[in-house]
PDB file of N, CA and C in Angstrom:
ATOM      1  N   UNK A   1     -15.247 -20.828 -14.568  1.00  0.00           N
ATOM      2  CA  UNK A   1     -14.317 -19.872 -13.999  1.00  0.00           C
ATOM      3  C   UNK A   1     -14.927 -19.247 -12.744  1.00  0.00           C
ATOM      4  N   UNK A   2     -16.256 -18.724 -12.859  1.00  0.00           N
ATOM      5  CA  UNK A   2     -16.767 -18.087 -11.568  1.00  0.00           C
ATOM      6  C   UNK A   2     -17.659 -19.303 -11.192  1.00  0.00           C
ATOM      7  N   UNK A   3     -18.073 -19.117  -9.908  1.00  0.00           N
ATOM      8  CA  UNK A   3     -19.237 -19.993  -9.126  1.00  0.00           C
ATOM      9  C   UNK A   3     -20.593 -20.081 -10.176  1.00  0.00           C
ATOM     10  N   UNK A   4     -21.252 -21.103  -9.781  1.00  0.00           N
ATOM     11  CA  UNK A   4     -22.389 -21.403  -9.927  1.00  0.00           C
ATOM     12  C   UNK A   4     -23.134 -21.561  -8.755  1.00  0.00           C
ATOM     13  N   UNK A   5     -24.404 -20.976  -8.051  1.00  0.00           N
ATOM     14  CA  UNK A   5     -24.876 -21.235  -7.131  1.00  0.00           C
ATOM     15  C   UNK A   5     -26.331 -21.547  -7.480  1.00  0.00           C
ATOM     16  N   UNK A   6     -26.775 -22.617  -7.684  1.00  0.00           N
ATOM     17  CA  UNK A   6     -28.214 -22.945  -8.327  1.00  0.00           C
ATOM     18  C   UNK A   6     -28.098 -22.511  -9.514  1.00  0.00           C
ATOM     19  N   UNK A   7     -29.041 -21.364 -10.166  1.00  0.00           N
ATOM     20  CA  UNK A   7     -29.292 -20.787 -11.082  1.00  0.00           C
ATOM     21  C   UNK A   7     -28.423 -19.380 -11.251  1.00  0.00           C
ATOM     22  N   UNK A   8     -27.973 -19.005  -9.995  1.00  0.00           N
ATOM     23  CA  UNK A   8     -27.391 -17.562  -9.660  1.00  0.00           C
ATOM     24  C   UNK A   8     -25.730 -17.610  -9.985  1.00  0.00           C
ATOM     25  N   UNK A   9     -25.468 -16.695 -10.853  1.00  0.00           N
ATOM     26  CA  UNK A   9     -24.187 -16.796 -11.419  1.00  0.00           C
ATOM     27  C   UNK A   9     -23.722 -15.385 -10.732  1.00  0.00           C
ATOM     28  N   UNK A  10     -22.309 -15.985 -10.489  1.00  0.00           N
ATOM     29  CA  UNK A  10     -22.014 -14.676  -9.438  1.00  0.00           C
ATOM     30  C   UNK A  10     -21.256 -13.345 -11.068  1.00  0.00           C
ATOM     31  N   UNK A  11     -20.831 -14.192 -12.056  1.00  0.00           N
ATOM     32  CA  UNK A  11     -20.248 -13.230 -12.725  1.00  0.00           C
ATOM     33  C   UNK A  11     -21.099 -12.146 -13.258  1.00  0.00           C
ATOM     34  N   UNK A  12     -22.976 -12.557 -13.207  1.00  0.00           N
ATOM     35  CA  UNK A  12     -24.073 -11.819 -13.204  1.00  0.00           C
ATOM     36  C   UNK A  12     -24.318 -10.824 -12.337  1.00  0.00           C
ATOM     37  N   UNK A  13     -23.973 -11.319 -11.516  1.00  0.00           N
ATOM     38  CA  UNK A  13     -24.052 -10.522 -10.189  1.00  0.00           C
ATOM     39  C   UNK A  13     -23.134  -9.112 -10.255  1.00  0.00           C
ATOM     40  N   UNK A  14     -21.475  -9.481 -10.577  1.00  0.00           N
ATOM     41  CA  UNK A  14     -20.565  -8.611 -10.879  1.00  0.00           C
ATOM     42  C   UNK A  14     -21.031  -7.682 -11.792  1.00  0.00           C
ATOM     43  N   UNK A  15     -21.414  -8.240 -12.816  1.00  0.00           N
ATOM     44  CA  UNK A  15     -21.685  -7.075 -13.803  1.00  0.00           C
ATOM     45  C   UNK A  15     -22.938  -6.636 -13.646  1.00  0.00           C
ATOM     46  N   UNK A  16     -23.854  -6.928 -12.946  1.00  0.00           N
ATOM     47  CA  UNK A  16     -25.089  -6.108 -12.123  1.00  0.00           C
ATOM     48  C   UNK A  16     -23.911  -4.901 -11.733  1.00  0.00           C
ATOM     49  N   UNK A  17     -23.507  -5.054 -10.380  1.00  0.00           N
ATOM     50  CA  UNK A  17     -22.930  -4.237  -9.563  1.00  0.00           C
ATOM     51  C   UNK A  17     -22.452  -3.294 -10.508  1.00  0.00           C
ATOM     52  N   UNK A  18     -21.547  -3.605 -11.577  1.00  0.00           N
ATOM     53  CA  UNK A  18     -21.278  -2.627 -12.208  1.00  0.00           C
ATOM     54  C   UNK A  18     -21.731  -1.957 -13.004  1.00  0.00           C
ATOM     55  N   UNK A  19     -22.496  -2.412 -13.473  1.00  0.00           N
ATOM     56  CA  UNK A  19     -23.721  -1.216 -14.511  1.00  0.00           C
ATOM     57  C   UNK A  19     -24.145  -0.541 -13.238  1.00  0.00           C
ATOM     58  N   UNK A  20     -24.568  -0.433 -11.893  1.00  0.00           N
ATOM     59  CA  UNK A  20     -25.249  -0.117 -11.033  1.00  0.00           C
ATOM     60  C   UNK A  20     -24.869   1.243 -10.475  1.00  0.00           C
ATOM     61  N   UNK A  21     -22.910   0.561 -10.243  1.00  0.00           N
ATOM     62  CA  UNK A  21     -22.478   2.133 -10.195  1.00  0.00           C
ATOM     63  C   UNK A  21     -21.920   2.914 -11.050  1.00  0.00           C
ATOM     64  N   UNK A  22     -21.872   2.655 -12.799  1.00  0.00           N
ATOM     65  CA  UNK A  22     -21.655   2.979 -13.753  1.00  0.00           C
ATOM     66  C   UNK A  22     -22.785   4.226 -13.801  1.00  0.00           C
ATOM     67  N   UNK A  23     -24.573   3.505 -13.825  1.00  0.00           N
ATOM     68  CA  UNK A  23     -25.429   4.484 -13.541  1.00  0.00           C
ATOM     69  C   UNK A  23     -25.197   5.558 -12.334  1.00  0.00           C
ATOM     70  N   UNK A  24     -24.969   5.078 -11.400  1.00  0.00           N
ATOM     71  CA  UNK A  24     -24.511   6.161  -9.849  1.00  0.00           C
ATOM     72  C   UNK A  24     -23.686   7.128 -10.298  1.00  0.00           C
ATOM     73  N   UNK A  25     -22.738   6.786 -10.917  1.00  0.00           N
ATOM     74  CA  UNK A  25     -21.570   7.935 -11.294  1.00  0.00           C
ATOM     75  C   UNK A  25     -22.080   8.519 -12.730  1.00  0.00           C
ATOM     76  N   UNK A  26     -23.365   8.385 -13.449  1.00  0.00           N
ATOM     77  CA  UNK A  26     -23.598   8.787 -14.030  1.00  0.00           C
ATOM     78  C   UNK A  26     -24.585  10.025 -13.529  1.00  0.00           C
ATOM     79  N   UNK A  27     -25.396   9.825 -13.042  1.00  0.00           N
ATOM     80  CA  UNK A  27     -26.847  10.453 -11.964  1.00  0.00           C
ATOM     81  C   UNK A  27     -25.388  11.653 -11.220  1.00  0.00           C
ATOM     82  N   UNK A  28     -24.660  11.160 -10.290  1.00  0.00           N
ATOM     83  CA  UNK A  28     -23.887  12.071  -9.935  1.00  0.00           C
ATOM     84  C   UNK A  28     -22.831  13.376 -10.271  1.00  0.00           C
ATOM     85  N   UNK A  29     -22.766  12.746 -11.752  1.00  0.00           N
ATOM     86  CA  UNK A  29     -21.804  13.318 -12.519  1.00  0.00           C
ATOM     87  C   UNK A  29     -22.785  14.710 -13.505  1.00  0.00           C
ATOM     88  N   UNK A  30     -24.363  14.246 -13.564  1.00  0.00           N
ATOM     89  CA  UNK A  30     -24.898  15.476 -13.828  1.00  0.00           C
ATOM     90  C   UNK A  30     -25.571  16.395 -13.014  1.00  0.00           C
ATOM     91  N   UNK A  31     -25.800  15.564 -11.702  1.00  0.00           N
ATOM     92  CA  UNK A  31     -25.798  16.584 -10.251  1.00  0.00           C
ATOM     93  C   UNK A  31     -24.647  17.542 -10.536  1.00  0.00           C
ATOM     94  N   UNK A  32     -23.428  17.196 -10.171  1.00  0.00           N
ATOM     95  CA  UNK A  32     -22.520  17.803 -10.323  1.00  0.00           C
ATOM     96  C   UNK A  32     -22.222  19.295 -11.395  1.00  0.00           C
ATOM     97  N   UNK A  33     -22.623  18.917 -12.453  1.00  0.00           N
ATOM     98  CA  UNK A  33     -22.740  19.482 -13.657  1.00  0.00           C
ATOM     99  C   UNK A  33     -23.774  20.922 -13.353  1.00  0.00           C
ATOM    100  N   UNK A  34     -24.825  20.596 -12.565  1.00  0.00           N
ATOM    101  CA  UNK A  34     -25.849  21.551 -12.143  1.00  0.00           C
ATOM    102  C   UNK A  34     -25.410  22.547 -11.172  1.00  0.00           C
ATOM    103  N   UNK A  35     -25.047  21.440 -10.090  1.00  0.00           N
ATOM    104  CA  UNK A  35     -24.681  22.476  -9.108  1.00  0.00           C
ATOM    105  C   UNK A  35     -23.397  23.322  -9.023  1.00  0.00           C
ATOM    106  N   UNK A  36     -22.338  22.848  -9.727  1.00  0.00           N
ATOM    107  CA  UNK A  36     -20.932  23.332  -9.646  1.00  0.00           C
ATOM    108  C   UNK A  36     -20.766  25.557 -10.023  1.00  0.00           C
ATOM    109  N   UNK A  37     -21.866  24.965 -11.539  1.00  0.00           N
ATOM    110  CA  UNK A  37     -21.639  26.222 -11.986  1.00  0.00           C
ATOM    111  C   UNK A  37     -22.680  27.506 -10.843  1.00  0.00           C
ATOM    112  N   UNK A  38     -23.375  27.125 -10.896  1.00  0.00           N
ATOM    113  CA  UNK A  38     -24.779  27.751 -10.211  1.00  0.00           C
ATOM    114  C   UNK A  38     -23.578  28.288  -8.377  1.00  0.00           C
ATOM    115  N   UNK A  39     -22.839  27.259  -8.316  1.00  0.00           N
ATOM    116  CA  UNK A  39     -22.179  28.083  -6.934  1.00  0.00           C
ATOM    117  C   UNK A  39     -20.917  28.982  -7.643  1.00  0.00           C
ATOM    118  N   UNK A  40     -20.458  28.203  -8.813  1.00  0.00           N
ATOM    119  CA  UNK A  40     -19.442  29.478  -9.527  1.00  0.00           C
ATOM    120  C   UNK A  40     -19.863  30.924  -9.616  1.00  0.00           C
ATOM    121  N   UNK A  41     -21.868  30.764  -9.827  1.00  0.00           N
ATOM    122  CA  UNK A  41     -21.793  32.267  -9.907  1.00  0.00           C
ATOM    123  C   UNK A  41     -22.493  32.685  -8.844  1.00  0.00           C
ATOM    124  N   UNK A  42     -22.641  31.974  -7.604  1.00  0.00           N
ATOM    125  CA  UNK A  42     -22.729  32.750  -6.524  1.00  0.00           C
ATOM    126  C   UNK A  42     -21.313  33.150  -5.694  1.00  0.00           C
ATOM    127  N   UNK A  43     -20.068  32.853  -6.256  1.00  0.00           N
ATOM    128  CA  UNK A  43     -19.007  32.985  -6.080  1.00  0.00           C
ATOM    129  C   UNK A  43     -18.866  34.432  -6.603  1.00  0.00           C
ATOM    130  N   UNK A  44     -18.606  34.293  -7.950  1.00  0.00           N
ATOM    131  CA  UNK A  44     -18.915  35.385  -8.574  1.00  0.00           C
ATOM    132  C   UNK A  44     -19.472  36.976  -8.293  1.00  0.00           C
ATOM    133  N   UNK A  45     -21.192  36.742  -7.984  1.00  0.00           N
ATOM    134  CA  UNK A  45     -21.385  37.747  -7.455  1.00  0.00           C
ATOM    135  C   UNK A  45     -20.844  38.537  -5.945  1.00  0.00           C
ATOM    136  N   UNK A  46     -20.747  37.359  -5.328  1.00  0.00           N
ATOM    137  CA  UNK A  46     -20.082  37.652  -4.206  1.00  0.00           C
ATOM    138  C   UNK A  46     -18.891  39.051  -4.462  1.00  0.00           C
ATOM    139  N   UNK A  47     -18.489  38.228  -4.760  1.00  0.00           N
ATOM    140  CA  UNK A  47     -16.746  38.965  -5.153  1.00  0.00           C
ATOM    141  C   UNK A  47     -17.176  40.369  -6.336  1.00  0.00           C
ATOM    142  N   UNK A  48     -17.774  40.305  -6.797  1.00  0.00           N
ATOM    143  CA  UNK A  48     -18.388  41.627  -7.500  1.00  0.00           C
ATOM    144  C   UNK A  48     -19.098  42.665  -6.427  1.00  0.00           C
ATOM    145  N   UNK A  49     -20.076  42.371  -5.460  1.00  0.00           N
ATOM    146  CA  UNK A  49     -20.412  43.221  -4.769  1.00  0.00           C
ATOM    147  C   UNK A  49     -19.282  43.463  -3.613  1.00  0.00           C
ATOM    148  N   UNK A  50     -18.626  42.941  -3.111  1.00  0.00           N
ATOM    149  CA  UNK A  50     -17.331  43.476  -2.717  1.00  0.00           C
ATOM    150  C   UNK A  50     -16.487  44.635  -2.838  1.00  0.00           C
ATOM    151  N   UNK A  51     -16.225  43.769  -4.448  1.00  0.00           N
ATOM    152  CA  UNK A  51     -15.810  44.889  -5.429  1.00  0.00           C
ATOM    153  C   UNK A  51     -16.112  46.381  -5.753  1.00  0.00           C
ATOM    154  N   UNK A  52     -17.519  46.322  -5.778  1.00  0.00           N
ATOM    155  CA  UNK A  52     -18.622  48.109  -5.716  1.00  0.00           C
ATOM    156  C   UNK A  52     -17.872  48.281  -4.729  1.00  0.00           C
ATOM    157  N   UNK A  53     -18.350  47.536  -3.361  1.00  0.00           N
ATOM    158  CA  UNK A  53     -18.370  48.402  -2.207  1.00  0.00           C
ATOM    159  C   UNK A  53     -16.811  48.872  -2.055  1.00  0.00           C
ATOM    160  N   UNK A  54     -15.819  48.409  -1.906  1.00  0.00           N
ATOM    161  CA  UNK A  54     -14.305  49.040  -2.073  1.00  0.00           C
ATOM    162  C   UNK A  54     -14.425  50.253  -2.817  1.00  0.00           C
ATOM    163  N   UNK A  55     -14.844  49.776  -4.320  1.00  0.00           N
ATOM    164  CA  UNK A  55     -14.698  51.257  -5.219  1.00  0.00           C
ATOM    165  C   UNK A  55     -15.791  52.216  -4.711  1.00  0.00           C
ATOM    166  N   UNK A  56     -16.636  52.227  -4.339  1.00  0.00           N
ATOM    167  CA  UNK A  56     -17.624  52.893  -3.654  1.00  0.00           C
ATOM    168  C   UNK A  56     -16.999  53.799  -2.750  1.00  0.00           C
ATOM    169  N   UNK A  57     -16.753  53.128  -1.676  1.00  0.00           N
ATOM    170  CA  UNK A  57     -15.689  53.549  -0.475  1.00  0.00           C
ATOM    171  C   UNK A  57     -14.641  54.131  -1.030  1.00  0.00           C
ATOM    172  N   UNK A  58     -13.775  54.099  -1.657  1.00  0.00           N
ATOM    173  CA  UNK A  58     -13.016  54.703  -2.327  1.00  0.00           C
ATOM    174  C   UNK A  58     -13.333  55.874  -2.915  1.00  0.00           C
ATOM    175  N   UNK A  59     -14.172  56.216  -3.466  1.00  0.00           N
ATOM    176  CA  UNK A  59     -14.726  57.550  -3.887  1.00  0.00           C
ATOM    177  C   UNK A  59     -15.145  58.032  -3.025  1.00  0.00           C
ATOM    178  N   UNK A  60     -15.088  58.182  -1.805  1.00  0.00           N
ATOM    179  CA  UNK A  60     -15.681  58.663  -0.863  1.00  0.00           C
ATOM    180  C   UNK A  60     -14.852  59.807  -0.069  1.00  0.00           C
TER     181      UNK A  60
END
């Protein structure tokens, strides 16, 4: 069904490639996992010290 080239089978090849970026989107997917929240709570604080400073100002 697929090529034979010498010894080198391309359907080997295919499923190389795909374990390859199976791992990639794996490695990426717990980057992701790290960094997402860690900017949620620099989001977070952001918008909290804001927050003081309005009510702060407000009592003023």
């Amino acid at each position: 069904m697929l090529m034979t080239i010498g010894e080198f089978h391309t359907g080997d090849a295919i499923v190389q490639l795909i374990y390859f970026f199976i791992l990639i989107a794996i490695i990426v997917g717990i980057i992701l996992l790290i960094v997402k929240p860690r900017k949620k709570n620099n989001q977070l604080d952001r918008i909290e010290k804001k927050i003081d400073k309005i009510l702060s100002d407000k009592e003023k």
